[in-house]
PDB file of N, CA and C in Angstrom:
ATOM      1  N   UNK A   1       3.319 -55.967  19.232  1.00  0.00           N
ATOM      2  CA  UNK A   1       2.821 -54.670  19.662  1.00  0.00           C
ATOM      3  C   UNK A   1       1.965 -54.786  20.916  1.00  0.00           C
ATOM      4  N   UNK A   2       2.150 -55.965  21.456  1.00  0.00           N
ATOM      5  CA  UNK A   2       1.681 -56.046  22.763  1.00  0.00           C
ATOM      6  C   UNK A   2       1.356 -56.851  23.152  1.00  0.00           C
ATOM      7  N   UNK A   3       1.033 -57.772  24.876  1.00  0.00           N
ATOM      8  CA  UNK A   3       1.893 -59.265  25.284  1.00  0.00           C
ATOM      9  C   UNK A   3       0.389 -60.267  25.058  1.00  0.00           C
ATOM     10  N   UNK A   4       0.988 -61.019  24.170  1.00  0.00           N
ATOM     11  CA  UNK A   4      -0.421 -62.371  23.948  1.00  0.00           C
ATOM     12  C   UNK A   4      -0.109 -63.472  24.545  1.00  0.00           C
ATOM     13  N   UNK A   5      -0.802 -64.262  24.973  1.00  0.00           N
ATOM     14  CA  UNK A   5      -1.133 -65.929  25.231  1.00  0.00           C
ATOM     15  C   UNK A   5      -1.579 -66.637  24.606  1.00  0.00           C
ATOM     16  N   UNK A   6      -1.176 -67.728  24.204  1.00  0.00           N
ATOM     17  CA  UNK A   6      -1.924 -68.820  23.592  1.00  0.00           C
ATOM     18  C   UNK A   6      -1.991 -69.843  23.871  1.00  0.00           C
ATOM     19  N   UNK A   7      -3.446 -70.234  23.708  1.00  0.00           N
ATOM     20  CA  UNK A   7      -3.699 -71.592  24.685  1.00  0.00           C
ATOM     21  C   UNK A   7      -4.428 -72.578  23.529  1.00  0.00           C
ATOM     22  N   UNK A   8      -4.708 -73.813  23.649  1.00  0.00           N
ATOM     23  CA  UNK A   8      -5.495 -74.567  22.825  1.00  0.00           C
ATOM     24  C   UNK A   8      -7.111 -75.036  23.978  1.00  0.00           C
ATOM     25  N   UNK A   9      -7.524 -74.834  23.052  1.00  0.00           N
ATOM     26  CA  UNK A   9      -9.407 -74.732  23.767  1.00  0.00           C
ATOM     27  C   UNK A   9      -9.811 -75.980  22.720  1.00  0.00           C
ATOM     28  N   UNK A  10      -9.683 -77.640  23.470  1.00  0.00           N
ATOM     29  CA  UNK A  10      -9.984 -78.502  22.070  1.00  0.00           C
ATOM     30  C   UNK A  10      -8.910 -78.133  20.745  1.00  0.00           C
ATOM     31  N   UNK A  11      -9.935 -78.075  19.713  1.00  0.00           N
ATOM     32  CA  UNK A  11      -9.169 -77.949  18.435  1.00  0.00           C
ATOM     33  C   UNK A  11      -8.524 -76.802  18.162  1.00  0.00           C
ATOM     34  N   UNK A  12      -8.931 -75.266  18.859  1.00  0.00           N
ATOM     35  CA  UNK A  12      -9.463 -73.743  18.572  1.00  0.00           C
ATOM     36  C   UNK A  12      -8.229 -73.343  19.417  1.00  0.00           C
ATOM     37  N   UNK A  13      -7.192 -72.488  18.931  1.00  0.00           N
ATOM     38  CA  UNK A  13      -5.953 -72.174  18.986  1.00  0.00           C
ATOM     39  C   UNK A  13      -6.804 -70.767  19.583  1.00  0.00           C
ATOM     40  N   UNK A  14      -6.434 -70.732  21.263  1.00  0.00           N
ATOM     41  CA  UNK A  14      -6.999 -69.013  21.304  1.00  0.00           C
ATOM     42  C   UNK A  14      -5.884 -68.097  21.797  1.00  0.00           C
ATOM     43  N   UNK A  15      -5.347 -67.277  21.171  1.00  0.00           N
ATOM     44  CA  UNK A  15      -4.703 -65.928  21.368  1.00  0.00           C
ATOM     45  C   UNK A  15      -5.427 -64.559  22.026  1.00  0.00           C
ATOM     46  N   UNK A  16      -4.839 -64.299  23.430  1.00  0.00           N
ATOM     47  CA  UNK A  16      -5.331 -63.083  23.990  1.00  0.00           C
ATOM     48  C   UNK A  16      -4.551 -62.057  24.537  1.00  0.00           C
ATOM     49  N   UNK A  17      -4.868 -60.652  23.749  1.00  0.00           N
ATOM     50  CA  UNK A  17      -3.929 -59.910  23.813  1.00  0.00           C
ATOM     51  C   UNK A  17      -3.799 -58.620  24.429  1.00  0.00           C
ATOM     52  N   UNK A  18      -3.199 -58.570  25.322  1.00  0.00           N
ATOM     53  CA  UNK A  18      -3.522 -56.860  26.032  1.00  0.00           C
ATOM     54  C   UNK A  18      -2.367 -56.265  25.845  1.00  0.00           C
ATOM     55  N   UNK A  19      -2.081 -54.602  26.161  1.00  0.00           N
ATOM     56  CA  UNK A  19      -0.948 -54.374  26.548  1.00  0.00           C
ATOM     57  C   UNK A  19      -0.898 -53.725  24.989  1.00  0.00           C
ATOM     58  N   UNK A  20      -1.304 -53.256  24.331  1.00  0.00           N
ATOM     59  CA  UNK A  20      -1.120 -52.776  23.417  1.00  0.00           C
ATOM     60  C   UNK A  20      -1.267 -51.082  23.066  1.00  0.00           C
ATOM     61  N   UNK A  21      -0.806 -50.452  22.410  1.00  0.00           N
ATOM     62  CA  UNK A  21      -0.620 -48.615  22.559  1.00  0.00           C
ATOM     63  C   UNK A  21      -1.441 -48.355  21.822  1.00  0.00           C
ATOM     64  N   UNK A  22      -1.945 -47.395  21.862  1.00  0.00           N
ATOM     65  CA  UNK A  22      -2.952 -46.240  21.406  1.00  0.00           C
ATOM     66  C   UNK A  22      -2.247 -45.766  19.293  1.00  0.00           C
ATOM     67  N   UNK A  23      -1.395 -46.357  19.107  1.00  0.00           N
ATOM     68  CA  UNK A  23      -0.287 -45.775  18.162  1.00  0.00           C
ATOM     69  C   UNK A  23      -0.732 -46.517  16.791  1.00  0.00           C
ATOM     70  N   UNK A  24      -1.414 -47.382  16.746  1.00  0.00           N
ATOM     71  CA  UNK A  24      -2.134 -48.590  15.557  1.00  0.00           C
ATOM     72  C   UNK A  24      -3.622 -47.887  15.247  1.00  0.00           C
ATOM     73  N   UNK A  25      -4.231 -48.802  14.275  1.00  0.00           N
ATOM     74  CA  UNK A  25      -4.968 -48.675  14.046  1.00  0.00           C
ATOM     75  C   UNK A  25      -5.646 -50.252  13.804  1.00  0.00           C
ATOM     76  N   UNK A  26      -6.833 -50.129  14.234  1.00  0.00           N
ATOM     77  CA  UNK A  26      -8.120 -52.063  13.861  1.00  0.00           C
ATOM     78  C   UNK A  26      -7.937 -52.467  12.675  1.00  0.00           C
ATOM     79  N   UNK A  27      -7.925 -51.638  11.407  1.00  0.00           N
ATOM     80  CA  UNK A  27      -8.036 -52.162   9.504  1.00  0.00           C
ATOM     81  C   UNK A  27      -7.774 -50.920   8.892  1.00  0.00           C
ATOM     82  N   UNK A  28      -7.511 -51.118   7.795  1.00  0.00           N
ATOM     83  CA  UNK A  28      -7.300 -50.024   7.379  1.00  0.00           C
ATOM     84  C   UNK A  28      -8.413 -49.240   6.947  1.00  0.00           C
ATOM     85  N   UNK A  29      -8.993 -49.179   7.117  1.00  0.00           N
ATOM     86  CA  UNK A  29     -10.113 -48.185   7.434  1.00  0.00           C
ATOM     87  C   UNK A  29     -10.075 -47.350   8.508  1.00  0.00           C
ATOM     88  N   UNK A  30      -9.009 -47.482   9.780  1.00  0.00           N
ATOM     89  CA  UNK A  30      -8.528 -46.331  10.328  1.00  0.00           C
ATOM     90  C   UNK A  30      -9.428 -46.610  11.344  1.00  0.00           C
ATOM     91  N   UNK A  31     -10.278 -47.354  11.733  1.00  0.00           N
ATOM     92  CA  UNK A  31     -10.655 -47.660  13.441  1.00  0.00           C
ATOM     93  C   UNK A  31     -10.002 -47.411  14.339  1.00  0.00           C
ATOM     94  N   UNK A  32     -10.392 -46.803  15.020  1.00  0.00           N
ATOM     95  CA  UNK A  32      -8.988 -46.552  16.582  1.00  0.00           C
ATOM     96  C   UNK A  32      -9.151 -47.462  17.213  1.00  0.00           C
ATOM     97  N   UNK A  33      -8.554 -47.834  18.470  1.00  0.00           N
ATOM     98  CA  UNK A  33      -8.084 -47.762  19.867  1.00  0.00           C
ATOM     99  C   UNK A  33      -7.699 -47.497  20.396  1.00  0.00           C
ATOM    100  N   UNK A  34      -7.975 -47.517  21.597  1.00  0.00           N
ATOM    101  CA  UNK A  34      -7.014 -47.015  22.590  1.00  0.00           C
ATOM    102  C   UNK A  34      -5.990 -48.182  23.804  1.00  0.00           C
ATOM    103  N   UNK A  35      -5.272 -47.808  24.313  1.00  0.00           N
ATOM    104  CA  UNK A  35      -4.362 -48.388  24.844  1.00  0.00           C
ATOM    105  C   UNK A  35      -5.419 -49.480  25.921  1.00  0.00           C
ATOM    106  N   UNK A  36      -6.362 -49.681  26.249  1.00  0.00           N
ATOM    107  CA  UNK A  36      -7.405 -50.584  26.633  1.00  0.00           C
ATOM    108  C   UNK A  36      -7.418 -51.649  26.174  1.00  0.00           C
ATOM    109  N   UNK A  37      -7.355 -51.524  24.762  1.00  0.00           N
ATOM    110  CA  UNK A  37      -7.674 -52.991  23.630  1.00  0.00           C
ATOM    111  C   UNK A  37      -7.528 -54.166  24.258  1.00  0.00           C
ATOM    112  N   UNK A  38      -8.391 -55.107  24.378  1.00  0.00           N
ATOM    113  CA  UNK A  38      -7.997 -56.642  24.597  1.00  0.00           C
ATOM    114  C   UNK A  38      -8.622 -57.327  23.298  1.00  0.00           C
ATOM    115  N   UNK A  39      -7.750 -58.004  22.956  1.00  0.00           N
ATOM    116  CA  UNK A  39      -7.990 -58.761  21.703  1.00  0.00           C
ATOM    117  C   UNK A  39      -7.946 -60.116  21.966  1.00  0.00           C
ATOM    118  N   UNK A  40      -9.187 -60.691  21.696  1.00  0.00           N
ATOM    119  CA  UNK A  40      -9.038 -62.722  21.925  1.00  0.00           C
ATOM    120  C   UNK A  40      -9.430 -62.864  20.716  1.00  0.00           C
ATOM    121  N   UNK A  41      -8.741 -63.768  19.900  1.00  0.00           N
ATOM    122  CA  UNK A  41      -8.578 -64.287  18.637  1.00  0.00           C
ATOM    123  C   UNK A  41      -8.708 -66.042  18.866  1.00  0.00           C
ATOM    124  N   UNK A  42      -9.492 -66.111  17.938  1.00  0.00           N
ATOM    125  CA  UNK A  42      -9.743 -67.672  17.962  1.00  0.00           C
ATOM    126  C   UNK A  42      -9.746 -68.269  16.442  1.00  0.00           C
ATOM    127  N   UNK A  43      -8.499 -69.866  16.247  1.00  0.00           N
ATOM    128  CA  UNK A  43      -8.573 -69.832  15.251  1.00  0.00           C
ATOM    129  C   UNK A  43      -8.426 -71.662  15.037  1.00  0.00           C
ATOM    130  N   UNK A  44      -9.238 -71.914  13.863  1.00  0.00           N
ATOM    131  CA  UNK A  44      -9.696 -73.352  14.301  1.00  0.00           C
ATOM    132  C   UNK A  44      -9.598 -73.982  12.458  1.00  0.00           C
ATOM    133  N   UNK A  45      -9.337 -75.403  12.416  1.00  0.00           N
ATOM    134  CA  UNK A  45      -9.696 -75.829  11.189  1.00  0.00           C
ATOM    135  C   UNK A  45     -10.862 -76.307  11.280  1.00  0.00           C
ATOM    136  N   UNK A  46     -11.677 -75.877  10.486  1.00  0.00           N
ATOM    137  CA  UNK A  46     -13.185 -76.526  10.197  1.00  0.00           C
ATOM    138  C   UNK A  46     -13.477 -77.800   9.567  1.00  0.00           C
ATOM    139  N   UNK A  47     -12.553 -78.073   8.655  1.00  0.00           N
ATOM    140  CA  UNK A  47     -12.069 -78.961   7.925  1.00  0.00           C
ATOM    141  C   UNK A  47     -10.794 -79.362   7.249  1.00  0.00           C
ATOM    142  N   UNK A  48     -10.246 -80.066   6.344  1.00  0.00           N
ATOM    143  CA  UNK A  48      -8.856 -79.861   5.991  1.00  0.00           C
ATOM    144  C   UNK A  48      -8.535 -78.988   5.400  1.00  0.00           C
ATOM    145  N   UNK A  49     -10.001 -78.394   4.685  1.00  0.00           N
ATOM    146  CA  UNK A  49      -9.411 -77.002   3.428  1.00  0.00           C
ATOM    147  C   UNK A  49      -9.689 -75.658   4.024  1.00  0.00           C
ATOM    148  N   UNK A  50     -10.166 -75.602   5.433  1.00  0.00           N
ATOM    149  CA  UNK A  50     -10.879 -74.461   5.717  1.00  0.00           C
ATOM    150  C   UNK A  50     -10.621 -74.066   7.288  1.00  0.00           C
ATOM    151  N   UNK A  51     -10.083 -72.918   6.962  1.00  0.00           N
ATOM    152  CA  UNK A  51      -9.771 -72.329   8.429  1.00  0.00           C
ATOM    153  C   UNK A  51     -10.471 -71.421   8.826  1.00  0.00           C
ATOM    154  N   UNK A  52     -11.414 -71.345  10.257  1.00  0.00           N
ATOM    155  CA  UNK A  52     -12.076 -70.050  10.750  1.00  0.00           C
ATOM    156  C   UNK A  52     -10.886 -68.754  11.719  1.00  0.00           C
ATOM    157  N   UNK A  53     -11.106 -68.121  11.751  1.00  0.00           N
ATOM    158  CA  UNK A  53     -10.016 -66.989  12.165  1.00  0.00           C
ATOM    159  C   UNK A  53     -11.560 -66.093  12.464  1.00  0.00           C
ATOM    160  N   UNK A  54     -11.736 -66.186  14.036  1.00  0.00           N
ATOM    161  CA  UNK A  54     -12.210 -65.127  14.440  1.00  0.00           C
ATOM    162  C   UNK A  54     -11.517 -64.288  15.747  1.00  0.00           C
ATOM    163  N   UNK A  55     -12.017 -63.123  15.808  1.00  0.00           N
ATOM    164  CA  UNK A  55     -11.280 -61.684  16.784  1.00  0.00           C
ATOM    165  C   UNK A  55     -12.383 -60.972  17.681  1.00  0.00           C
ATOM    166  N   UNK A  56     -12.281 -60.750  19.120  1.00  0.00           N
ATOM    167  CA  UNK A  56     -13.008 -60.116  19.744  1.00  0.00           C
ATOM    168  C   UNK A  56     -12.211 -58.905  19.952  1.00  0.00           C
ATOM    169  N   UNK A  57     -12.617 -57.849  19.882  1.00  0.00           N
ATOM    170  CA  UNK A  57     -12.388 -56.402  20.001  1.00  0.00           C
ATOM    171  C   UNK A  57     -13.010 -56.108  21.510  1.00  0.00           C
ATOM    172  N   UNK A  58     -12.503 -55.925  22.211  1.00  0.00           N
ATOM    173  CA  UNK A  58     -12.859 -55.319  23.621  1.00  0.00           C
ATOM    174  C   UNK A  58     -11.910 -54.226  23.698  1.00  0.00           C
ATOM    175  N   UNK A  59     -12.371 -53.189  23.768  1.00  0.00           N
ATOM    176  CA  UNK A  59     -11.840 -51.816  24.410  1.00  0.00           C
ATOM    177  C   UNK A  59     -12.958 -50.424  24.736  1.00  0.00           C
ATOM    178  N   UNK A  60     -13.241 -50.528  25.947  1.00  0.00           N
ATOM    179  CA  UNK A  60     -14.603 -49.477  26.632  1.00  0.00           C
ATOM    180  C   UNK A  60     -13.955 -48.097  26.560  1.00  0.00           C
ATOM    181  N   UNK A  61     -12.465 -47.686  26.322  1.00  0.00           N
ATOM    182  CA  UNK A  61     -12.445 -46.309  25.945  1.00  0.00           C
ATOM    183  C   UNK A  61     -12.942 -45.707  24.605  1.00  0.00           C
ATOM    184  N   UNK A  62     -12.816 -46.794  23.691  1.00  0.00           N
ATOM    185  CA  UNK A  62     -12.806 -46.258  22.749  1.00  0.00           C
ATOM    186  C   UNK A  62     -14.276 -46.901  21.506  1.00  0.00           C
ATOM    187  N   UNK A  63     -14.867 -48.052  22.273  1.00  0.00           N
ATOM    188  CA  UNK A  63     -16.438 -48.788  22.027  1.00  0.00           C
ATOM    189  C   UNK A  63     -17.232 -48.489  22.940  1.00  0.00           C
ATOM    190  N   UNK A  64     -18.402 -48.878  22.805  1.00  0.00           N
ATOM    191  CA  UNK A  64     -19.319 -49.110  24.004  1.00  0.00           C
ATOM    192  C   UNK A  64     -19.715 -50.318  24.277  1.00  0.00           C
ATOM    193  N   UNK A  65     -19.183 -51.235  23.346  1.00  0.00           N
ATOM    194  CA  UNK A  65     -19.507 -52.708  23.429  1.00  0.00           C
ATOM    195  C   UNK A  65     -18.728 -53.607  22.678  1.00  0.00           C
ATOM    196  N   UNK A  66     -18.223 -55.029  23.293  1.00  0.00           N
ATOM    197  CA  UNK A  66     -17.294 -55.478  22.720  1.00  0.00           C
ATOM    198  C   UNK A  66     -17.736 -56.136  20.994  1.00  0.00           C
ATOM    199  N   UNK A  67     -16.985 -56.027  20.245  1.00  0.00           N
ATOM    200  CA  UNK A  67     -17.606 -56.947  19.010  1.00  0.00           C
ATOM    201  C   UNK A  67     -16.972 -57.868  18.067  1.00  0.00           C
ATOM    202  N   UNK A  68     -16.781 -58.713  17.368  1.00  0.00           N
ATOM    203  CA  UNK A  68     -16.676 -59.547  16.955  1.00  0.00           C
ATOM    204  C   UNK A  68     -16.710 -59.673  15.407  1.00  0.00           C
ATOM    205  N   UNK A  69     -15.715 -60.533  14.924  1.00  0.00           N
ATOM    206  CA  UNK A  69     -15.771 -60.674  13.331  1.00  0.00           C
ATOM    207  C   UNK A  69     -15.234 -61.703  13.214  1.00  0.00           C
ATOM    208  N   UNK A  70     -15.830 -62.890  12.078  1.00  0.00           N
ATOM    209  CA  UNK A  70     -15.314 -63.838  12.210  1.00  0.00           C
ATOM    210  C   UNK A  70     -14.871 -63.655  10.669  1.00  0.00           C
ATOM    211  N   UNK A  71     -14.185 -64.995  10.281  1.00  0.00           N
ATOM    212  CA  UNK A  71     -14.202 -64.509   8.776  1.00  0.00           C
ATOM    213  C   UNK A  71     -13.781 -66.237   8.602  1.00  0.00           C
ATOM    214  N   UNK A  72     -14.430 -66.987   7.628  1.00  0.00           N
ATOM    215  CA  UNK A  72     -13.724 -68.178   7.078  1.00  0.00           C
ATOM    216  C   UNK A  72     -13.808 -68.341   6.113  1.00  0.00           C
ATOM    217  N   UNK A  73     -12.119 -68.733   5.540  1.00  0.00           N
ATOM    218  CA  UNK A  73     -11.372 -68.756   4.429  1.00  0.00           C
ATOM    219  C   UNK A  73     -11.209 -70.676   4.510  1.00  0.00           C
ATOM    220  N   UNK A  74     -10.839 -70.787   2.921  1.00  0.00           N
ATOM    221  CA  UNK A  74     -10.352 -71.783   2.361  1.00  0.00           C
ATOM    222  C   UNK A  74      -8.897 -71.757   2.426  1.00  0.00           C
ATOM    223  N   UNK A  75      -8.261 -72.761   2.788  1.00  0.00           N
ATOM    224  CA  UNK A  75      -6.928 -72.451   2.560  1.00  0.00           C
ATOM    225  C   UNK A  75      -6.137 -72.364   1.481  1.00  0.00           C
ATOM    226  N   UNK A  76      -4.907 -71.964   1.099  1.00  0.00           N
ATOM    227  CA  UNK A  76      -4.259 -72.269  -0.214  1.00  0.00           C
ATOM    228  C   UNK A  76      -4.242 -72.948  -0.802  1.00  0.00           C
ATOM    229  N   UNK A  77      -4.558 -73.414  -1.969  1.00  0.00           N
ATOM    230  CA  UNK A  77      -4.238 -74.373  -2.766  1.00  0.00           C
ATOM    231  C   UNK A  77      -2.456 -74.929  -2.939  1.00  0.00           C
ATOM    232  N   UNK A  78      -1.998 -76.485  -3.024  1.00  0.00           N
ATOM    233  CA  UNK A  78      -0.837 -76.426  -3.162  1.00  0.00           C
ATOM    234  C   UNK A  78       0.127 -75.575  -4.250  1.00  0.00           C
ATOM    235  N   UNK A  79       0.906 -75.143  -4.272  1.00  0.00           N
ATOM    236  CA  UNK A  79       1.578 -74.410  -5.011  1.00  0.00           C
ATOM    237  C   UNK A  79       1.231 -72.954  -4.952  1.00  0.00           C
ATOM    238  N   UNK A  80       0.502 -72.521  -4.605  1.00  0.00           N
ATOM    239  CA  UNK A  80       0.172 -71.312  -4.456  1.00  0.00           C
ATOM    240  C   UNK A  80       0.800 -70.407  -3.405  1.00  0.00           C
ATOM    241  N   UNK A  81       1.432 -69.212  -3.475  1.00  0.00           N
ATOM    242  CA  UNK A  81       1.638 -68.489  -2.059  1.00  0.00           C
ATOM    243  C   UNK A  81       1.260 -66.566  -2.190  1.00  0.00           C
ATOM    244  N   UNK A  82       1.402 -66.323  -0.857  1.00  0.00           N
ATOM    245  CA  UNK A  82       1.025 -64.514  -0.757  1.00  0.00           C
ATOM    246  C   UNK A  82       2.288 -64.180  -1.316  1.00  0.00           C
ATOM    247  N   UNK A  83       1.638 -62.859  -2.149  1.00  0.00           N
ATOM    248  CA  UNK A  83       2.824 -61.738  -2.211  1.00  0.00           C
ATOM    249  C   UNK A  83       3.751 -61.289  -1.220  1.00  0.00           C
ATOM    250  N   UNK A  84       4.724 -61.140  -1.208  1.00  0.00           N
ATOM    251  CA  UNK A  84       5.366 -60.485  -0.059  1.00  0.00           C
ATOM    252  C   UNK A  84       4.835 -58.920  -0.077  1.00  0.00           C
ATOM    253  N   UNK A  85       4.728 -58.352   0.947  1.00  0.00           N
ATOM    254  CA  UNK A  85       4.411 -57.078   1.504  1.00  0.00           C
ATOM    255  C   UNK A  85       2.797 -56.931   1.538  1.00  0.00           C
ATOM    256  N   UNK A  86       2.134 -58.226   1.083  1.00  0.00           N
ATOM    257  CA  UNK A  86       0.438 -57.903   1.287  1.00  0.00           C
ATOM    258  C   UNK A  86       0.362 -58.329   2.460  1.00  0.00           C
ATOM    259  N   UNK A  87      -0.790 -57.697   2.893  1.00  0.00           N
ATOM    260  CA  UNK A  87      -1.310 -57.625   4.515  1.00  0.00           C
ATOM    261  C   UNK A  87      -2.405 -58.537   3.954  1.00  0.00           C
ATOM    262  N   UNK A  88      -3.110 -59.231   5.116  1.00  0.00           N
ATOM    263  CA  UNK A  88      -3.911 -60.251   4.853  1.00  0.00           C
ATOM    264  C   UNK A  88      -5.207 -59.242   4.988  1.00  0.00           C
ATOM    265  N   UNK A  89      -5.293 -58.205   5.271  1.00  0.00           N
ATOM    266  CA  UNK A  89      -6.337 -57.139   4.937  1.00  0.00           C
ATOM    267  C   UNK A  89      -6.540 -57.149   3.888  1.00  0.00           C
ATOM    268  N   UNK A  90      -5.989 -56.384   3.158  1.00  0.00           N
ATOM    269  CA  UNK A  90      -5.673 -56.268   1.983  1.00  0.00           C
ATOM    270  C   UNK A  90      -5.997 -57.212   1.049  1.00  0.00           C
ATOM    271  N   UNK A  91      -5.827 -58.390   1.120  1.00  0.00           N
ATOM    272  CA  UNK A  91      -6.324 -59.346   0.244  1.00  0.00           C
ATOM    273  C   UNK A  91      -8.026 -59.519   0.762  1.00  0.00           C
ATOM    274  N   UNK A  92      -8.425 -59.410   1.765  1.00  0.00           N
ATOM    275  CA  UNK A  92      -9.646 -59.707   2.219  1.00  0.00           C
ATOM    276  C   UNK A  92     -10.098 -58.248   1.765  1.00  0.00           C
ATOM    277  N   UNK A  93     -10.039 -57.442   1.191  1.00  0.00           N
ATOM    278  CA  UNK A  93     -10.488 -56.435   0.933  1.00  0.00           C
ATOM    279  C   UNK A  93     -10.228 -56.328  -0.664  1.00  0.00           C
ATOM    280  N   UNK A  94      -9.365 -57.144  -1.143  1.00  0.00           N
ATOM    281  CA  UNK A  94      -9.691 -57.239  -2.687  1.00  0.00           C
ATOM    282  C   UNK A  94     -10.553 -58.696  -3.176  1.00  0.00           C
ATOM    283  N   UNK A  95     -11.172 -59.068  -2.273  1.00  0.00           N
ATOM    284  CA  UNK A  95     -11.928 -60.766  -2.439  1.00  0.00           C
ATOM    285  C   UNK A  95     -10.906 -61.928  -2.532  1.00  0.00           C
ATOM    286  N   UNK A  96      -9.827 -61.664  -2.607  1.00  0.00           N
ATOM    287  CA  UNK A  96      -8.600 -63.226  -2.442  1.00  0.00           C
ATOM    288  C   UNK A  96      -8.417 -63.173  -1.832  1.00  0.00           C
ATOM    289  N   UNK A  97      -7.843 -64.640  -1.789  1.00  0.00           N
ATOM    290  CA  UNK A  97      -7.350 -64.813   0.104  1.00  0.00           C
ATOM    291  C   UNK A  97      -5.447 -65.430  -1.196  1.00  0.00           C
ATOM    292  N   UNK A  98      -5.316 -65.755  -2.290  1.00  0.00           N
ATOM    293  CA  UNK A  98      -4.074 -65.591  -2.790  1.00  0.00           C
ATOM    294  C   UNK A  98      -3.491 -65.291  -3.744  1.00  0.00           C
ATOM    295  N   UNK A  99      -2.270 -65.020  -4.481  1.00  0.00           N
ATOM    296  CA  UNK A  99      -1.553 -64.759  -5.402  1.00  0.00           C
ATOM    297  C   UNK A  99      -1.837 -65.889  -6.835  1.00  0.00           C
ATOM    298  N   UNK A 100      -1.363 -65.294  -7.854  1.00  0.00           N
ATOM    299  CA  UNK A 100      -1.424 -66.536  -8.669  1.00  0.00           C
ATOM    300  C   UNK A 100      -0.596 -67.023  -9.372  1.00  0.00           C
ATOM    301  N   UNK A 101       0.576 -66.626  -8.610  1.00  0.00           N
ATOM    302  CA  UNK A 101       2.262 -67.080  -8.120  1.00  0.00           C
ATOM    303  C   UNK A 101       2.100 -68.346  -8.117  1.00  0.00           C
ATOM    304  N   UNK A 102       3.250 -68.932  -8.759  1.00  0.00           N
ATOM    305  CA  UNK A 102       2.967 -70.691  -8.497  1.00  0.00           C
ATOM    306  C   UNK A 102       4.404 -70.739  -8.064  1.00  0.00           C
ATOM    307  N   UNK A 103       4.473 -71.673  -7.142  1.00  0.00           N
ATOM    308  CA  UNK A 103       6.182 -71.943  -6.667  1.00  0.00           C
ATOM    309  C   UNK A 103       7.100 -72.920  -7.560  1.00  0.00           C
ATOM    310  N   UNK A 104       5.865 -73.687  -8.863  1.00  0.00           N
ATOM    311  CA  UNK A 104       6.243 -74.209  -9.597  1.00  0.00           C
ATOM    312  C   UNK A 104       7.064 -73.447 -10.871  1.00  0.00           C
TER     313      UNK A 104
END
């Protein structure tokens, strides 16, 4: 939904994204934007079990200041995987980060 780059910064995988439409929404909580949005996403292992995933929100039509959310998760345990059709919102908004689906 609109053109990203990704570069490696050291360990920290950074994705930056412009070019995106007015037609989305930030979470489901219904945050706007507007067609401005630049999004830099930065995402790094902290350790072997633990991944940080943070997002800068820049867009001056529709903020007055850019802001930031980081969020770090543990990763899956083996055997474990997501539901199909959950949004990773969605699970961060019910306190899991997974299913208790075993592939076993």
């Amino acid at each position: 939904m609109g053109h990203s780059i990704g570069k490696y910064e050291g360990d920290t995988l950074v994705v930056d994204t412009v070019g995106l439409n007015d037609k989305t929404r930030i979470d489901r909580a219904g945050h706007p934007h507007s067609d401005a949005l630049h999004l830099v996403e930065r995402i790094r292992r902290v350790n072997p079990k633990t991944l940080e995933y943070e997002v800068t929100f820049d867009d001056a039509k529709a903020y007055k200041k850019p802001w930031t959310r980081k969020i770090v998760q543990d990763l899956l345990p083996p055997g474990f995987q997501l539901l199909e059709g959950v949004l990773c919102e969605e699970l961060l908004q019910m306190g899991t980060h997974y299913s208790a689906k075993s592939n076993k």
